[in-house]
Protein backbone atom coordinates (compact mmCIF):
# COMPACT_ATOMS: atom_id res chain seq x y z
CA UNK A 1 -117.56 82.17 -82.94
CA UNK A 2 -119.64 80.19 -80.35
CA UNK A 3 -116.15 79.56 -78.54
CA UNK A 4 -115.76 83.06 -78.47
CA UNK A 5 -119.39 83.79 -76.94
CA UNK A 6 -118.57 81.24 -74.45
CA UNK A 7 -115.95 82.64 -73.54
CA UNK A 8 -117.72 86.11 -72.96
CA UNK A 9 -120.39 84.35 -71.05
CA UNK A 10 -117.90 83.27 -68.64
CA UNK A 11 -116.36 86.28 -67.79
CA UNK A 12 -119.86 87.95 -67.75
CA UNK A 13 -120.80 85.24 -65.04
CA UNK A 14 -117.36 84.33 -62.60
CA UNK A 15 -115.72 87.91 -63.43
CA UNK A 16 -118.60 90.56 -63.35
CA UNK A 17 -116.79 92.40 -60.48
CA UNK A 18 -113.95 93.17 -62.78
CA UNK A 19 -113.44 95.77 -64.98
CA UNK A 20 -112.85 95.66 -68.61
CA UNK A 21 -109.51 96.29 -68.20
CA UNK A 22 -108.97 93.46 -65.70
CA UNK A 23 -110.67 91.10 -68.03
CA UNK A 24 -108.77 91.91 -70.64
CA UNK A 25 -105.29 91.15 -68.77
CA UNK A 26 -106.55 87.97 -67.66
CA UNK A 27 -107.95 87.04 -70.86
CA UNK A 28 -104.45 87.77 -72.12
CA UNK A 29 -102.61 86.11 -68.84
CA UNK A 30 -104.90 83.00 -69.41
CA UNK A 31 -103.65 82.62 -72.99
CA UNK A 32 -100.27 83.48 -72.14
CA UNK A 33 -99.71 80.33 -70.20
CA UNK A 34 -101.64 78.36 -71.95
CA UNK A 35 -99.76 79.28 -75.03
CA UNK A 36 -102.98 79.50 -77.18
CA UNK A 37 -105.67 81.39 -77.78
CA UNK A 38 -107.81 78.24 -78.55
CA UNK A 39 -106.78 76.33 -74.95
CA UNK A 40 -109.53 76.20 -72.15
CA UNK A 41 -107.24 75.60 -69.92
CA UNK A 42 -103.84 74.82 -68.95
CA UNK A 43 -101.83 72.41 -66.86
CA UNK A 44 -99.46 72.64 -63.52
CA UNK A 45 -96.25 72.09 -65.74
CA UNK A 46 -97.12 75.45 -68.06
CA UNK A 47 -98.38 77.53 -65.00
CA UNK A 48 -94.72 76.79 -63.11
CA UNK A 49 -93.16 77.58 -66.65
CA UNK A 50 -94.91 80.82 -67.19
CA UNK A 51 -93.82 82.09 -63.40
CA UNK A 52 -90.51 80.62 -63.30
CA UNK A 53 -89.17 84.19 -64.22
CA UNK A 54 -90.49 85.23 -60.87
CA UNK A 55 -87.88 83.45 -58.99
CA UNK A 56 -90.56 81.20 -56.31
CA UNK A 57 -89.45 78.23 -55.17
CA UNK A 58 -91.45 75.25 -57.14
CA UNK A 59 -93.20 74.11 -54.10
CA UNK A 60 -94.56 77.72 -53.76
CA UNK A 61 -96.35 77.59 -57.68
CA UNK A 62 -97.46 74.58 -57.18
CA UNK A 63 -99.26 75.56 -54.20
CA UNK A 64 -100.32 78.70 -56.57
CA UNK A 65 -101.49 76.22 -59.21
CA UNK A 66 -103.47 74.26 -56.89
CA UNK A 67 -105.17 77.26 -55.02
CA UNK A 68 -106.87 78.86 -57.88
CA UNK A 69 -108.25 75.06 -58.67
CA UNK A 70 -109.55 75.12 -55.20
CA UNK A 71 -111.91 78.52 -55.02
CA UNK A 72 -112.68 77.22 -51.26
CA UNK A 73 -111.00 75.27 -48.12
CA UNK A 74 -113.55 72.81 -48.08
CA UNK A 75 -110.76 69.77 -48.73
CA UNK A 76 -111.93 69.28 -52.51
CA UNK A 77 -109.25 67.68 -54.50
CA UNK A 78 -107.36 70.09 -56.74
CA UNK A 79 -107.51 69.43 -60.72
CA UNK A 80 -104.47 68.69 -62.65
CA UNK A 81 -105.21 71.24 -65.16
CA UNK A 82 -106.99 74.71 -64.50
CA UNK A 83 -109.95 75.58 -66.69
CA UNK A 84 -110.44 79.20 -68.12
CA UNK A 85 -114.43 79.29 -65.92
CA UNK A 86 -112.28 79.10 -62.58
CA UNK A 87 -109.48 80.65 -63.31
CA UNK A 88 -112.00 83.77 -63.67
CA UNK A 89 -113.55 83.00 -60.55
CA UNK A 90 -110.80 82.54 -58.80
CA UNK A 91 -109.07 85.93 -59.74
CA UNK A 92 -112.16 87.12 -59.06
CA UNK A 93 -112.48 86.30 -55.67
CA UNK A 94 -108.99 87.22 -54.51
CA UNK A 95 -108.80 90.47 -56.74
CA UNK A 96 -112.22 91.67 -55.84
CA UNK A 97 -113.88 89.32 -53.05
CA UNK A 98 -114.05 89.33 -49.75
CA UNK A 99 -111.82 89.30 -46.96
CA UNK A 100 -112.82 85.69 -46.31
CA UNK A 101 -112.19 84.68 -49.99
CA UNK A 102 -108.66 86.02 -49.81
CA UNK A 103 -108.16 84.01 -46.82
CA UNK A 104 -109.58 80.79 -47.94
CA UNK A 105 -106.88 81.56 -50.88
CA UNK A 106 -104.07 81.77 -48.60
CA UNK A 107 -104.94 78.90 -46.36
CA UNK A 108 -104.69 76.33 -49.60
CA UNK A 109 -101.46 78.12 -50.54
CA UNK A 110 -100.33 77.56 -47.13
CA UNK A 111 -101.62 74.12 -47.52
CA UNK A 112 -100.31 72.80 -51.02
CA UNK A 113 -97.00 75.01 -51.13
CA UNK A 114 -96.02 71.96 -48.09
CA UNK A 115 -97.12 68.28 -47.22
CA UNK A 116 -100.52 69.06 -47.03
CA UNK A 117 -101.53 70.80 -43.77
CA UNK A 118 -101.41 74.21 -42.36
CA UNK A 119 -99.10 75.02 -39.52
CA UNK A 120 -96.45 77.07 -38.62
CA UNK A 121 -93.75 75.86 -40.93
CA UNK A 122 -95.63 76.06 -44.12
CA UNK A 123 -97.52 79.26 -43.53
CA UNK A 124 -93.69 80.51 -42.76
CA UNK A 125 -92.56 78.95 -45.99
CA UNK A 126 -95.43 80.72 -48.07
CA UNK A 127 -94.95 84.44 -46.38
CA UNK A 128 -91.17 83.87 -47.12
CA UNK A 129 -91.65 83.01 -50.61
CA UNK A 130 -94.42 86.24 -51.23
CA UNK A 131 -91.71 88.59 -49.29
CA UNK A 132 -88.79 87.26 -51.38
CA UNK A 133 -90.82 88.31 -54.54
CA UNK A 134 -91.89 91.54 -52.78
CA UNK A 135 -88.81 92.92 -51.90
CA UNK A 136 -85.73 90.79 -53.66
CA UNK A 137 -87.10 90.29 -57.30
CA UNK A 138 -86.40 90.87 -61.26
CA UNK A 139 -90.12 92.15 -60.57
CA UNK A 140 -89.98 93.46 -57.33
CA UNK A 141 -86.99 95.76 -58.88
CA UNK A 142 -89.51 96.32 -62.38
CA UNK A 143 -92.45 97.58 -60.51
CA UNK A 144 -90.95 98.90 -57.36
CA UNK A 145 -87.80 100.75 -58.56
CA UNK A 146 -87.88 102.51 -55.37
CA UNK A 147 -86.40 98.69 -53.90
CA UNK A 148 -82.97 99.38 -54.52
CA UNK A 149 -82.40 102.69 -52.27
CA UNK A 150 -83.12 99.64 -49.47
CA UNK A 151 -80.89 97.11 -48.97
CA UNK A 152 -82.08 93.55 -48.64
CA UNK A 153 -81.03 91.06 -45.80
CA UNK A 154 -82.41 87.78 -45.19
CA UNK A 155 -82.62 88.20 -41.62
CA UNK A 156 -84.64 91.26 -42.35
CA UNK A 157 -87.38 88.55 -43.70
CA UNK A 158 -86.90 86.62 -41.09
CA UNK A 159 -87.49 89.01 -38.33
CA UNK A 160 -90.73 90.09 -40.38
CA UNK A 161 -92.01 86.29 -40.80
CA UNK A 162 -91.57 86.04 -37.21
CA UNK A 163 -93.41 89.17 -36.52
CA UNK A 164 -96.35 88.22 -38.31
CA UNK A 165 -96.75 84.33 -37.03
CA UNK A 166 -96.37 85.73 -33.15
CA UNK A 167 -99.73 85.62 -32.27
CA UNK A 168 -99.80 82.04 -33.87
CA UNK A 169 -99.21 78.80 -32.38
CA UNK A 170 -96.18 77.68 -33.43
CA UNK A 171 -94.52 73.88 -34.40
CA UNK A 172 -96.74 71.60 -35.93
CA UNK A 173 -99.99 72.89 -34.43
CA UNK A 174 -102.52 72.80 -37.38
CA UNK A 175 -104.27 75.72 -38.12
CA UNK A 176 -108.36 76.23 -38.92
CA UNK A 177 -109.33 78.32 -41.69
CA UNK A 178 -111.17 80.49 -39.13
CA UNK A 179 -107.83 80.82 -37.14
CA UNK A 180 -106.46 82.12 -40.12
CA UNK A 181 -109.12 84.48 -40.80
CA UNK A 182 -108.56 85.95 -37.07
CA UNK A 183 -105.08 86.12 -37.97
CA UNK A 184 -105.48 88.28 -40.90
CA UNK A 185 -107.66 90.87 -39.08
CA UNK A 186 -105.11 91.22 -36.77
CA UNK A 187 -102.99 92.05 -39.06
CA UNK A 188 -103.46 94.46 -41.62
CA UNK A 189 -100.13 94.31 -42.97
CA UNK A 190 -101.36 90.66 -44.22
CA UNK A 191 -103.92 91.51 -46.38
CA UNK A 192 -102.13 93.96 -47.93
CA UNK A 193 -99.12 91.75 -48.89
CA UNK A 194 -101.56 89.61 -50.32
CA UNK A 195 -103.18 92.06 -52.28
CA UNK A 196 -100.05 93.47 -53.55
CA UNK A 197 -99.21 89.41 -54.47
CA UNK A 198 -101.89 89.41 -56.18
CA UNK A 199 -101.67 92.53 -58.12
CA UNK A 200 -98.39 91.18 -59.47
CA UNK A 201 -99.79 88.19 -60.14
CA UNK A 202 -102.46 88.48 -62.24
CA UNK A 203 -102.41 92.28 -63.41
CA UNK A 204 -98.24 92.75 -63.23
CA UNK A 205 -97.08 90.47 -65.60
CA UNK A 206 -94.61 91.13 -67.88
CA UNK A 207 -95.88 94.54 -68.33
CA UNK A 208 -94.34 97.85 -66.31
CA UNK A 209 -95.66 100.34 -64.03
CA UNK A 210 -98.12 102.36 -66.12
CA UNK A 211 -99.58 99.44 -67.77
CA UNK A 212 -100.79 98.12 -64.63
CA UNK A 213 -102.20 101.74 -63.57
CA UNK A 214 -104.18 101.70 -66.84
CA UNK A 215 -105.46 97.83 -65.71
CA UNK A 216 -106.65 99.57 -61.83
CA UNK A 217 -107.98 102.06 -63.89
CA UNK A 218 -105.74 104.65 -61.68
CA UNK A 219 -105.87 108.64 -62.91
CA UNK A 220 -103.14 110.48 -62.18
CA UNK A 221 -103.33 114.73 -61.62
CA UNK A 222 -101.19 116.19 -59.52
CA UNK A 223 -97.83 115.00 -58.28
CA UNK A 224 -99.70 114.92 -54.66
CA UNK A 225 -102.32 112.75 -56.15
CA UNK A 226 -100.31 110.77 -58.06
CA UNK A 227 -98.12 109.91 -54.51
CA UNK A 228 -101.10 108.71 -52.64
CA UNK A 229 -103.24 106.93 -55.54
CA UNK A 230 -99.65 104.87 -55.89
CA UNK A 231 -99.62 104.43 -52.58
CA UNK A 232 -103.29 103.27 -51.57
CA UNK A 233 -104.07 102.22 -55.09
CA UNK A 234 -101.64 101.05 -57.47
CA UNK A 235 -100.03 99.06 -54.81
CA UNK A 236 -101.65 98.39 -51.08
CA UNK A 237 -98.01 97.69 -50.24
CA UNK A 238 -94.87 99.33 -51.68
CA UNK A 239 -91.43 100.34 -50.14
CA UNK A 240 -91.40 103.93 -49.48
CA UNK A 241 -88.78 105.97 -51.85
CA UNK A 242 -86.02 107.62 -50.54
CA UNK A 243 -86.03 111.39 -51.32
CA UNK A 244 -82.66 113.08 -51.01
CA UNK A 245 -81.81 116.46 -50.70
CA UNK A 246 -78.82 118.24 -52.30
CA UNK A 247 -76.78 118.01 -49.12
CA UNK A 248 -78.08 114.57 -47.58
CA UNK A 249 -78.12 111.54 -49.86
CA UNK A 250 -77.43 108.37 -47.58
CA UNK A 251 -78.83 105.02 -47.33
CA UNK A 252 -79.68 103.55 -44.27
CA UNK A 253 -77.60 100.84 -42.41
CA UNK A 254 -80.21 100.40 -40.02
CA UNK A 255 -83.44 99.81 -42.16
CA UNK A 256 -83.40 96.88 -44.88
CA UNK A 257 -86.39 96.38 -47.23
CA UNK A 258 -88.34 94.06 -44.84
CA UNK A 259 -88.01 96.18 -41.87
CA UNK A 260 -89.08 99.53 -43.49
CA UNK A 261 -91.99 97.71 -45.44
CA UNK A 262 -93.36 96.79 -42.01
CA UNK A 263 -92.80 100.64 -40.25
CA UNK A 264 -94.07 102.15 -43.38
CA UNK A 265 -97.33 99.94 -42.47
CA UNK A 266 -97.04 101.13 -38.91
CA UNK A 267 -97.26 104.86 -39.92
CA UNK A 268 -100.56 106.49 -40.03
CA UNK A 269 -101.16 106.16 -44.12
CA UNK A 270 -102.04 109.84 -44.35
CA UNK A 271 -98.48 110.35 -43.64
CA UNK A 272 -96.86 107.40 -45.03
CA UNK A 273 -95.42 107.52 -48.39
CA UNK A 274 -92.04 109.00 -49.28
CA UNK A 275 -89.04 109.04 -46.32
CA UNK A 276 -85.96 111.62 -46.81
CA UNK A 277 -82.96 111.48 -44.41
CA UNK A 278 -82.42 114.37 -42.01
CA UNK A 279 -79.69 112.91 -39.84
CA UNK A 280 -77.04 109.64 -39.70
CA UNK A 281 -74.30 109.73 -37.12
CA UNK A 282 -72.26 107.87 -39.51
CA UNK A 283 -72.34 111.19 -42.16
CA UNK A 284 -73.14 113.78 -39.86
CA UNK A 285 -70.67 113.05 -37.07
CA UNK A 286 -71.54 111.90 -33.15
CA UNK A 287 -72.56 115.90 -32.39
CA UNK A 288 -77.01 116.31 -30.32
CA UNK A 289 -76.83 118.95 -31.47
CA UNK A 290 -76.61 118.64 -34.95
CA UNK A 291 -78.84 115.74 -34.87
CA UNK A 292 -81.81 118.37 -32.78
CA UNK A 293 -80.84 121.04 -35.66
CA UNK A 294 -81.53 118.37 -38.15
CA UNK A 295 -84.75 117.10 -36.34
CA UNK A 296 -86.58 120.03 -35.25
CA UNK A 297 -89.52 121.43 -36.56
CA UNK A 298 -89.66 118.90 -39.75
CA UNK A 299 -92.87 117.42 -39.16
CA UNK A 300 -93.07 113.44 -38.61
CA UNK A 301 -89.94 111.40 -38.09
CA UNK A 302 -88.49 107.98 -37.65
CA UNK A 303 -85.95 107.78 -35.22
CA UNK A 304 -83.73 104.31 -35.51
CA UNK A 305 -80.98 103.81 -32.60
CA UNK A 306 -78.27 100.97 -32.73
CA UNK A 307 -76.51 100.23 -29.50
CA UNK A 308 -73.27 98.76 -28.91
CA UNK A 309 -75.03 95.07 -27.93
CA UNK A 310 -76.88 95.09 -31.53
CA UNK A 311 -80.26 95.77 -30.67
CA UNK A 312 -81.98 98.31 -33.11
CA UNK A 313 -85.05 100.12 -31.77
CA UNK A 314 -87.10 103.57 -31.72
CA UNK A 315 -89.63 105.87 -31.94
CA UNK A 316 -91.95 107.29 -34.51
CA UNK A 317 -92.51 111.05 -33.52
CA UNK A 318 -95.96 111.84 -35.31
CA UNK A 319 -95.31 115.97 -34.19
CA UNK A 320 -92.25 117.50 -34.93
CA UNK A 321 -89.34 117.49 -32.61
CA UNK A 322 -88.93 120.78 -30.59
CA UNK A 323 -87.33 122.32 -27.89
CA UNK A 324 -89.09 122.42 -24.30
CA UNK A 325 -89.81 122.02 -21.06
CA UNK A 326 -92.98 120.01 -21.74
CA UNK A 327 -93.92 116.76 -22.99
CA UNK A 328 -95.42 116.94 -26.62
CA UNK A 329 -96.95 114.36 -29.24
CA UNK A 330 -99.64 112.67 -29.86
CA UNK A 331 -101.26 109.33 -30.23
CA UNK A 332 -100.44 108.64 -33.27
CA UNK A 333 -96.81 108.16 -31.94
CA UNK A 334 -95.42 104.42 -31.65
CA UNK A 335 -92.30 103.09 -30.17
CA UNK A 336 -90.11 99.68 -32.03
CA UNK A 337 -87.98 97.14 -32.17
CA UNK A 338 -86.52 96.28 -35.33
CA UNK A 339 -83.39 93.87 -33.56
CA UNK A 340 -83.55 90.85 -32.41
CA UNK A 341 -87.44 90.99 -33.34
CA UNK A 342 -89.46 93.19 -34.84
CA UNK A 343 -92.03 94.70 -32.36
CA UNK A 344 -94.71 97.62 -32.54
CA UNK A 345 -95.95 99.33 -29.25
CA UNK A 346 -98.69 101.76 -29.14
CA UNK A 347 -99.46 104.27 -26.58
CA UNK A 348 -101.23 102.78 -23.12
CA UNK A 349 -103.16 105.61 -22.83
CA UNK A 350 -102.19 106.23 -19.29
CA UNK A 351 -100.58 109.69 -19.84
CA UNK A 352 -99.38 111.79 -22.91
CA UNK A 353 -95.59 111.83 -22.16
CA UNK A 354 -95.34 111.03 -25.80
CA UNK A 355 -92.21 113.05 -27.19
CA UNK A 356 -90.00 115.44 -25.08
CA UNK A 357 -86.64 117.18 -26.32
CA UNK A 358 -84.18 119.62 -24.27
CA UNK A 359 -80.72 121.01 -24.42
CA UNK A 360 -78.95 123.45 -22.39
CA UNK A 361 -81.41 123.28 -19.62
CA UNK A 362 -80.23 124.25 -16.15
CA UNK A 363 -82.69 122.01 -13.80
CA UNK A 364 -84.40 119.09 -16.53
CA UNK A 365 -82.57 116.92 -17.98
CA UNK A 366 -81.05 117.81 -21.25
CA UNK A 367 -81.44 115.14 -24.40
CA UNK A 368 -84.45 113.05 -27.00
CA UNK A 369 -86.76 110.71 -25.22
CA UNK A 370 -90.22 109.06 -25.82
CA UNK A 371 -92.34 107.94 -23.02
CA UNK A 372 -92.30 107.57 -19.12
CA UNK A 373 -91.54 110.35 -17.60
CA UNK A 374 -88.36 112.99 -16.87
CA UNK A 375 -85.26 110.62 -16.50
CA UNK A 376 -86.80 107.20 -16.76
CA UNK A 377 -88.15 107.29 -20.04
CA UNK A 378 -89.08 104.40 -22.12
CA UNK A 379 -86.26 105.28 -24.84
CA UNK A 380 -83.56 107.97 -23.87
CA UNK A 381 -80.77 110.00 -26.19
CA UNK A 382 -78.48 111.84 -23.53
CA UNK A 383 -77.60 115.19 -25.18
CA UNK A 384 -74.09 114.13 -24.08
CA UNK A 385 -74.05 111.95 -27.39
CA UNK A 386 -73.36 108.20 -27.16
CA UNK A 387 -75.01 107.21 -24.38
CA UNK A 388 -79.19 106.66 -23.17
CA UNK A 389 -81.69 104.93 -21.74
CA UNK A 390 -84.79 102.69 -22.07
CA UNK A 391 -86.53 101.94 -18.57
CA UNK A 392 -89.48 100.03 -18.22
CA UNK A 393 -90.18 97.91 -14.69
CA UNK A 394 -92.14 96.67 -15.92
CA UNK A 395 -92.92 98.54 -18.75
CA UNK A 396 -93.42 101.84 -20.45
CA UNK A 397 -96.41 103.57 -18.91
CA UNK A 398 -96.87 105.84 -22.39
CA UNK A 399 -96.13 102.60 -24.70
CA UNK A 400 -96.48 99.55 -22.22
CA UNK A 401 -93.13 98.96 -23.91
CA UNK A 402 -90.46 97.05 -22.28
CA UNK A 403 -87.06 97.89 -22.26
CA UNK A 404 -85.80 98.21 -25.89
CA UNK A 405 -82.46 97.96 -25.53
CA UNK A 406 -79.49 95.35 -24.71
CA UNK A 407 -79.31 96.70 -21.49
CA UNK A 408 -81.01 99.49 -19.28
CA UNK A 409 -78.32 101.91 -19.65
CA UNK A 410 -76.84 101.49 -23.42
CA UNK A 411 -74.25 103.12 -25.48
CA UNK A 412 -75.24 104.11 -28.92
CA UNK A 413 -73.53 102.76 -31.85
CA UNK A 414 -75.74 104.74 -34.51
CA UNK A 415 -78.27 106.38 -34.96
CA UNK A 416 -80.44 107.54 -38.03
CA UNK A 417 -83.46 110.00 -38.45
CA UNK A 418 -86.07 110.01 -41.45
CA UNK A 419 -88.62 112.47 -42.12
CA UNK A 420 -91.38 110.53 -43.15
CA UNK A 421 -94.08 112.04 -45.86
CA UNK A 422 -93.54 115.31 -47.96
CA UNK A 423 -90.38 117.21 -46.24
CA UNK A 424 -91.60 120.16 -44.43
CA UNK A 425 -90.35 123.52 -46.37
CA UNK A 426 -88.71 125.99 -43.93
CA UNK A 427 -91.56 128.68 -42.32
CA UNK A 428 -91.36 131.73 -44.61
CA UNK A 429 -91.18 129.70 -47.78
CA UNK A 430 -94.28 130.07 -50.13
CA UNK A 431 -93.05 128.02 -53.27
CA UNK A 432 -95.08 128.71 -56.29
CA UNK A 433 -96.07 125.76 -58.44
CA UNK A 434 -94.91 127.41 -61.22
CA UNK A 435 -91.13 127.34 -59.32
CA UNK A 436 -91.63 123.47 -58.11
CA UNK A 437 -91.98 122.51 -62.31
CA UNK A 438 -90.31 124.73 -64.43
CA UNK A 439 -91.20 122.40 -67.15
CA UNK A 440 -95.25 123.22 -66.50
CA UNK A 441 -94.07 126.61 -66.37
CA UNK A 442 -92.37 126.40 -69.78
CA UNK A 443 -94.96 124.47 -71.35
CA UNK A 444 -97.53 127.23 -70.70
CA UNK A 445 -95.16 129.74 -71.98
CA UNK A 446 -94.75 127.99 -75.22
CA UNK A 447 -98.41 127.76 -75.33
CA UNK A 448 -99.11 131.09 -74.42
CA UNK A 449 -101.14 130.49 -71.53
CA UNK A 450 -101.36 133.73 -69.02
CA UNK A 451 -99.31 132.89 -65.36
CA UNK A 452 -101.97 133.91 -63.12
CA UNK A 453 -100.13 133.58 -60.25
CA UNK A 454 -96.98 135.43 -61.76
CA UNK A 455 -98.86 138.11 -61.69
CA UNK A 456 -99.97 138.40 -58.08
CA UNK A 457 -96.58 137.09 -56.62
CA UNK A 458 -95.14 139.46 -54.13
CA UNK A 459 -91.99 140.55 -55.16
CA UNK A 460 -88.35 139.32 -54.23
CA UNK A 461 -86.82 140.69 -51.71
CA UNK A 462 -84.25 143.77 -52.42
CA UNK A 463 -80.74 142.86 -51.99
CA UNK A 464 -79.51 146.75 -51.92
CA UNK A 465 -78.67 147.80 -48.44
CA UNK A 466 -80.14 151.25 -50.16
């Protein structure tokens, strides 16, 4: 019994940020590995056994191991065996704590998943090792089902990895812990890997979707809350799902899992969420025109080119696409790289030639482009398909991008577009709920519940000519 109130007193103490939920898993995590309820604490050996199911390279859970015996980066010696008190605290910090506790976390997994020190090599071997699990899993595929409409390439990792250590110095340079810290608030795609590590962790287990909803004490209402409390909740980082219509179901061959996870980050997270295809030159055929009848008026898009030298680049359009003489957009829009790195670039502020889309124009020039201005654009579709351009000497005035492409003047080998958020119904539809779930619909039939808005709907239209 006193074991027991000890036991309460410490979670009362190192975990009073948590809820009861969260105590409970960890409670239950903390015996799991330590394969009794009686153990106050558990060694390296049982900690590697109990993830090994995860598929992380040794060196990476032994670097786990060590960090939550280490709450801080002060150099203390990590324990051979990890004691119930700071195994709380530790979860504790890096569930609930501060930015600069999740960081200090990091650094010693950055530091004990290699020989020792923090540099460029082992902080690339520890964002490797999260990503793998992340995206390439027997977990990743249990709590992100949505993983498999992506397909997963290594070089896809890569390019991310990259990405993220740019700003670092690179080699054996060793890195401070307030370097690190820098680097993280640079970077908000960081901290919400790490979060989403950690989720997985400590709350994911061996349990499935709704169990760890229950644990982050998540309520789910309507369909639309349910899509952004997953999103911003559940999971700071997820792979968007693929929604396909009845007449376009294609995967990409330009976005794998890594890439995508990193755009969907890019994207304003109002929007962000759920993509659906609208156009791939591979289904639909090399034809502007069907791509523009496929883009227009949709609301906010991803468009991914490939050219003919194997660069893949783009633009987010955060308007919809249409037809005219003006420029159009907004701020919110963001041109990319995706091959041979992975590169964001955000408007300069210098003008608002954000968007601009013609066709069968007399005197400007017909075809998609983002940025610049009329025929030196930062990235050009010529609505003679197959061909465009992305000038910048020496860069982008909308974007401060520089050229995107293999070559000034490219030829396109494919190109994709993605609506991006809740696909935009057609203008003239009013849906009523009652038509989006039939099976609400039936359930308040069976229940007897009046259909308010059955009653007020305005009526079909008549299909007699008379």
């Amino acid at each position: 019994m006193g074991g027991g109130e000890s036991r309460n007193s410490q979670l009362a103490k190192y975990g009073s940020s948590l809820s009861q939920a969260e105590r409970e898993t960890l409670q239950k995590l903390f015996r799991n590995i330590a394969g009794s309820s009686e153990a106050n604490n558990f060694t390296c050996q049982q900690f590697q056994s109990y993830f090994s199911k995860l598929g992380l390279p040794t060196s990476f859970t032994n670097g786990l191991f060590k960090s939550f015996c280490t709450p801080d980066t002060k150099g203390s010696t990590p324990s051979d065996q990890l004691t119930f008190t700071i195994f709380i605290q530790t979860s504790s910090n890096i569930l609930k704590g501060s930015t600069s506790q999740k960081v200090s976390f990091f650094y010693n997994l950055c530091r004990y998943s290699g020989d020792g020190v923090v540099n460029g090599n082992s902080t690339q071997t520890a964002l490797s090792a999260i990503l793998h699990l992340l995206t390439n899993s027997d977990m990743c595929f249990k709590l992100f089902p949505e993983a498999t409409e992506w397909c997963y390439e290594e070089e896809g990792v890569k390019i991310l990895v990259e990405h993220l250590l740019s700003s670092l110095p690179s080699g054996d340079v060793v890195f401070s812990s307030d370097m690190m810290e820098r680097w993280f608030s640079n970077y908000d795609l960081l901290l919400r890997l790490f979060d989403t590590l950690v989720i997985v962790l400590l709350l994911g287990g061996e349990t499935i979707v709704d169990d760890v909803r229950k644990v982050l004490g998540v309520s789910m209402t309507t369909e639309e809350d349910e899509e952004l409390n997953t999103e911003r909740f559940l999971f700071p980082l997820k792979l968007p799902p693929i929604t396909n219509g009845p007449n376009d179901k294609f995967s990409s061959s330009l976005l794998d899992r890594s890439t995508i996870l990193a755009l969907n980050s890019f994207i304003p997270a109002i929007t962000r969420g759920k993509l659906y295809p609208l156009f791939s030159s591979a289904g639909h055929g090399e034809s502007f025109s069907s791509m523009c009848s496929r883009a227009v008026n949709k609301g906010p898009t991803l468009l991914v080119v490939k050219d003919t030298g194997g660069c893949v680049f783009g633009v987010y359009a955060a308007d919809s696409w249409k037809i005219g003489p003006q420029f159009f957009g907004n701020s919110d829009c963001f041109l990319f790289t995706l091959q041979p790195h992975l590169e964001v670039y955000y408007p300069s502020g210098y003008n608002n030639n954000y968007l601009y889309l013609q066709q069968n124009a007399q005197t400007l020039p017909n075809g998609m482009g983002a940025g610049g201005q009329l025929d030196y654009f930062g990235l050009w579709l010529s609505a003679e398909f197959g061909v465009g351009h992305s000038k910048a000497k020496p860069k982008c005035t909308t974007y401060s991008s520089p050229m995107l492409s293999s070559s000034e003047d490219f030829v396109i080998d494919s190109v994709e577009v993605w609506g991006v958020g809740t696909p935009k119904l057609p203008e003239g539809t009013n849906k009523s709920i009652l038509d989006k779930d039939p099976e609400a619909k039936a359930l308040l039939e069976m229940a007897g519940k009046t259909q308010h808005s059955a009653a007020i709907r305005e009526p079909p239209p008549d299909d007699d000519d008379g």
